[in-house]
N, C-alpha and C. Protein backbone atom coordinates (compact mmCIF):
# COMPACT_ATOMS: atom_id res chain seq x y z
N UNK A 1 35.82 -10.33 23.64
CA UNK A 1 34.66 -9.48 23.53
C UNK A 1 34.55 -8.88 22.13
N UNK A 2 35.38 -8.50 21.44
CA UNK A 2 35.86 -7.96 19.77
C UNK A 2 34.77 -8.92 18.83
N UNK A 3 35.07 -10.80 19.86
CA UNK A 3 33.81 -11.65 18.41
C UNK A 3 32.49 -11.04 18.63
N UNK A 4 31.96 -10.80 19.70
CA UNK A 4 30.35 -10.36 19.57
C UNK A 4 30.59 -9.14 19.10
N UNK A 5 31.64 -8.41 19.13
CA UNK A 5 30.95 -7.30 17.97
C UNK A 5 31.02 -6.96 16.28
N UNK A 6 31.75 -7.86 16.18
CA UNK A 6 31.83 -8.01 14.53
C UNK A 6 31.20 -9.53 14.29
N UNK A 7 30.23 -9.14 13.38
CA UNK A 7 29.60 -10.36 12.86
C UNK A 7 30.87 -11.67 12.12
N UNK A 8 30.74 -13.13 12.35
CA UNK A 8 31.65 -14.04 11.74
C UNK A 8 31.05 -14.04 9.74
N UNK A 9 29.25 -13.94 10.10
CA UNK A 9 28.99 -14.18 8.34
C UNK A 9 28.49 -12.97 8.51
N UNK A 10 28.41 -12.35 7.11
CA UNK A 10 27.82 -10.82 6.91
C UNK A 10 26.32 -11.31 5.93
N UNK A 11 25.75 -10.34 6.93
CA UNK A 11 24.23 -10.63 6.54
C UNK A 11 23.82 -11.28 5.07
N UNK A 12 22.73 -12.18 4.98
CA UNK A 12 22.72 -12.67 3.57
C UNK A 12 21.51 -11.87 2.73
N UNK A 13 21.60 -11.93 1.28
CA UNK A 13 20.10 -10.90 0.58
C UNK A 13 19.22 -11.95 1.03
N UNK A 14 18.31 -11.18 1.13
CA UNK A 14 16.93 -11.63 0.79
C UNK A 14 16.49 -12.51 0.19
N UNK A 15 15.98 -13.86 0.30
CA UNK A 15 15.83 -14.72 -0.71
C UNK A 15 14.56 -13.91 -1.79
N UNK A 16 14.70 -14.94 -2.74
CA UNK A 16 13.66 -14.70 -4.21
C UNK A 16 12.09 -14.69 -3.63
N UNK A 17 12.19 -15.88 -2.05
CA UNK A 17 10.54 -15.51 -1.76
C UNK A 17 10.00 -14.71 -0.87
N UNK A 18 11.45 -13.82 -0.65
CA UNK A 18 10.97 -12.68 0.78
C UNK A 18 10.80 -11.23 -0.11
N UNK A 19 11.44 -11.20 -1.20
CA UNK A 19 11.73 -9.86 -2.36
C UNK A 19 10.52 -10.02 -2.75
N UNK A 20 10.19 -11.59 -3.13
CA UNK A 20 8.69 -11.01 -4.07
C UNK A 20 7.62 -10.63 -2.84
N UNK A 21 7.68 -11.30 -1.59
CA UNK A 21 6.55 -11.15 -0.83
C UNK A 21 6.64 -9.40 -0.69
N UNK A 22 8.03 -8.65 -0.23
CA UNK A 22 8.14 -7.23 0.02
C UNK A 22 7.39 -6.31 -1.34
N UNK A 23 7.73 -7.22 -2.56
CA UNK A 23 6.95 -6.61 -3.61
C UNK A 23 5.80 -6.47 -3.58
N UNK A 24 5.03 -8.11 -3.44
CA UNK A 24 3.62 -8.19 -3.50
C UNK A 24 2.74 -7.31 -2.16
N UNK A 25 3.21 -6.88 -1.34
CA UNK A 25 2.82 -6.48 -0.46
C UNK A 25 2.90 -4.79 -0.89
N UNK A 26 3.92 -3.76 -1.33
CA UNK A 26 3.65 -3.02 -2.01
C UNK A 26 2.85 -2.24 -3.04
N UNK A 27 2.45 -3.71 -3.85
CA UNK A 27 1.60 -3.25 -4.92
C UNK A 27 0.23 -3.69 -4.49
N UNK A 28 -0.16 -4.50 -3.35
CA UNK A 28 -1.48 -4.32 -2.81
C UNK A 28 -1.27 -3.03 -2.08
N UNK A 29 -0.63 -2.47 -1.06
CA UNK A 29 -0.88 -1.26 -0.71
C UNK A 29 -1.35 -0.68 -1.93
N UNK A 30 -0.46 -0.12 -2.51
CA UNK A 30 -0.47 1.05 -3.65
C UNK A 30 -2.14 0.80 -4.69
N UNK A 31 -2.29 -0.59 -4.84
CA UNK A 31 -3.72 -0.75 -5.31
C UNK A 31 -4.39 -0.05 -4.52
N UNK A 32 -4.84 -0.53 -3.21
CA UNK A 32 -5.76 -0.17 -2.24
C UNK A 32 -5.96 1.09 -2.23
N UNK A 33 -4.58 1.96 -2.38
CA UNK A 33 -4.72 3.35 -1.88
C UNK A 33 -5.45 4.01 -3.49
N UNK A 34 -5.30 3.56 -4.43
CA UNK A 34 -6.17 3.82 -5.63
C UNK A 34 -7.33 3.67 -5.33
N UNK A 35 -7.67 2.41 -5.34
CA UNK A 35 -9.32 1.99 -5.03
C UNK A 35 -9.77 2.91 -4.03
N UNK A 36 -9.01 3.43 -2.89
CA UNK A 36 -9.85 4.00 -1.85
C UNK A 36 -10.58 4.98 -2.60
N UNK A 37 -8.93 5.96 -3.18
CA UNK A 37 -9.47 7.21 -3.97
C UNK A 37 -10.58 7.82 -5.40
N UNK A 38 -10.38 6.32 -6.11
CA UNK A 38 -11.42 6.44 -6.40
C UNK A 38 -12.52 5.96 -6.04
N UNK A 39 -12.89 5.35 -4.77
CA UNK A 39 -14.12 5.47 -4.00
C UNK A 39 -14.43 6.60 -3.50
N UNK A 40 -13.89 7.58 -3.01
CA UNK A 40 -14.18 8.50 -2.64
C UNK A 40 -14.22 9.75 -3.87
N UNK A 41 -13.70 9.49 -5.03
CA UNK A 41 -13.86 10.60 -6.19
C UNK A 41 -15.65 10.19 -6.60
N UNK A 42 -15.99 8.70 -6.61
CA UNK A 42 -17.75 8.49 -7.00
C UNK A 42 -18.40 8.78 -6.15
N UNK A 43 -18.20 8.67 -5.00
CA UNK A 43 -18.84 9.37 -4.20
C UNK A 43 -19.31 11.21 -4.02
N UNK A 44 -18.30 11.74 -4.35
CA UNK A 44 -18.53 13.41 -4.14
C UNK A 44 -19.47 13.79 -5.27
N UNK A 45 -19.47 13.23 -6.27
CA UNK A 45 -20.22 13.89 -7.32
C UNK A 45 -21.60 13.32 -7.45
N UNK A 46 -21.46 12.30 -6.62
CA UNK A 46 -23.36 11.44 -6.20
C UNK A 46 -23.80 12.60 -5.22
N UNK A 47 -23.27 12.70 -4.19
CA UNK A 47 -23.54 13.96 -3.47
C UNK A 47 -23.75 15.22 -3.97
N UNK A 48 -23.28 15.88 -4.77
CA UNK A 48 -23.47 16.88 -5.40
C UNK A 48 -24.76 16.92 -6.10
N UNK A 49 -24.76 15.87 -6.90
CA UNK A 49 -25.89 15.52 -7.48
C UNK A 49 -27.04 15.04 -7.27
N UNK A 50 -27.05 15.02 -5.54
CA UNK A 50 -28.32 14.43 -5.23
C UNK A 50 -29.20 15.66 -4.69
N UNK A 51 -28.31 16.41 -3.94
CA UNK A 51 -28.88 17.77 -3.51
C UNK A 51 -29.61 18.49 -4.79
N UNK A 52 -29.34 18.56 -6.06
CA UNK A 52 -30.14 19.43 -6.77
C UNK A 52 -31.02 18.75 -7.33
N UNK A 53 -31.33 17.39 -7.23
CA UNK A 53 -32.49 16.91 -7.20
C UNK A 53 -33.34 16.79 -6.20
N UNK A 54 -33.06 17.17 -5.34
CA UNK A 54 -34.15 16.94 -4.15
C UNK A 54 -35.31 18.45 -4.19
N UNK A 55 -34.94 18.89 -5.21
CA UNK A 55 -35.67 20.45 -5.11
C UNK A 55 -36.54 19.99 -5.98
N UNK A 56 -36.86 19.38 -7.05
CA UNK A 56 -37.59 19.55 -7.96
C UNK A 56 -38.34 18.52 -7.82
């Protein structure tokens, strides 16, 4: 019972195409979460700016 609890090979790294995929997948998050924010920074000041034109 001792073999199932100690592993015979100890886990292997990550190959070169699972590191870059964990990468590439990071830096699209981290893009995205930019792009959101500045979608939403052009937005507030169109708003702002539309209200004081609607008076005149």
């Amino acid at each position: 019972m001792s073999d199932q609890m100690t592993p015979k090979n100890p886990p292997k790294p990550p190959s070169a195409a699972q590191t870059r995929e964990v990468r590439l997948k990071a830096a699209l998050k981290a893009n995205m979460g930019r792009r959101k924010q500045q979608a939403r920074a052009r937005k507030t000041p169109e708003d702002t700016g539309n209200n004081e034109n609607k008076g005149q």
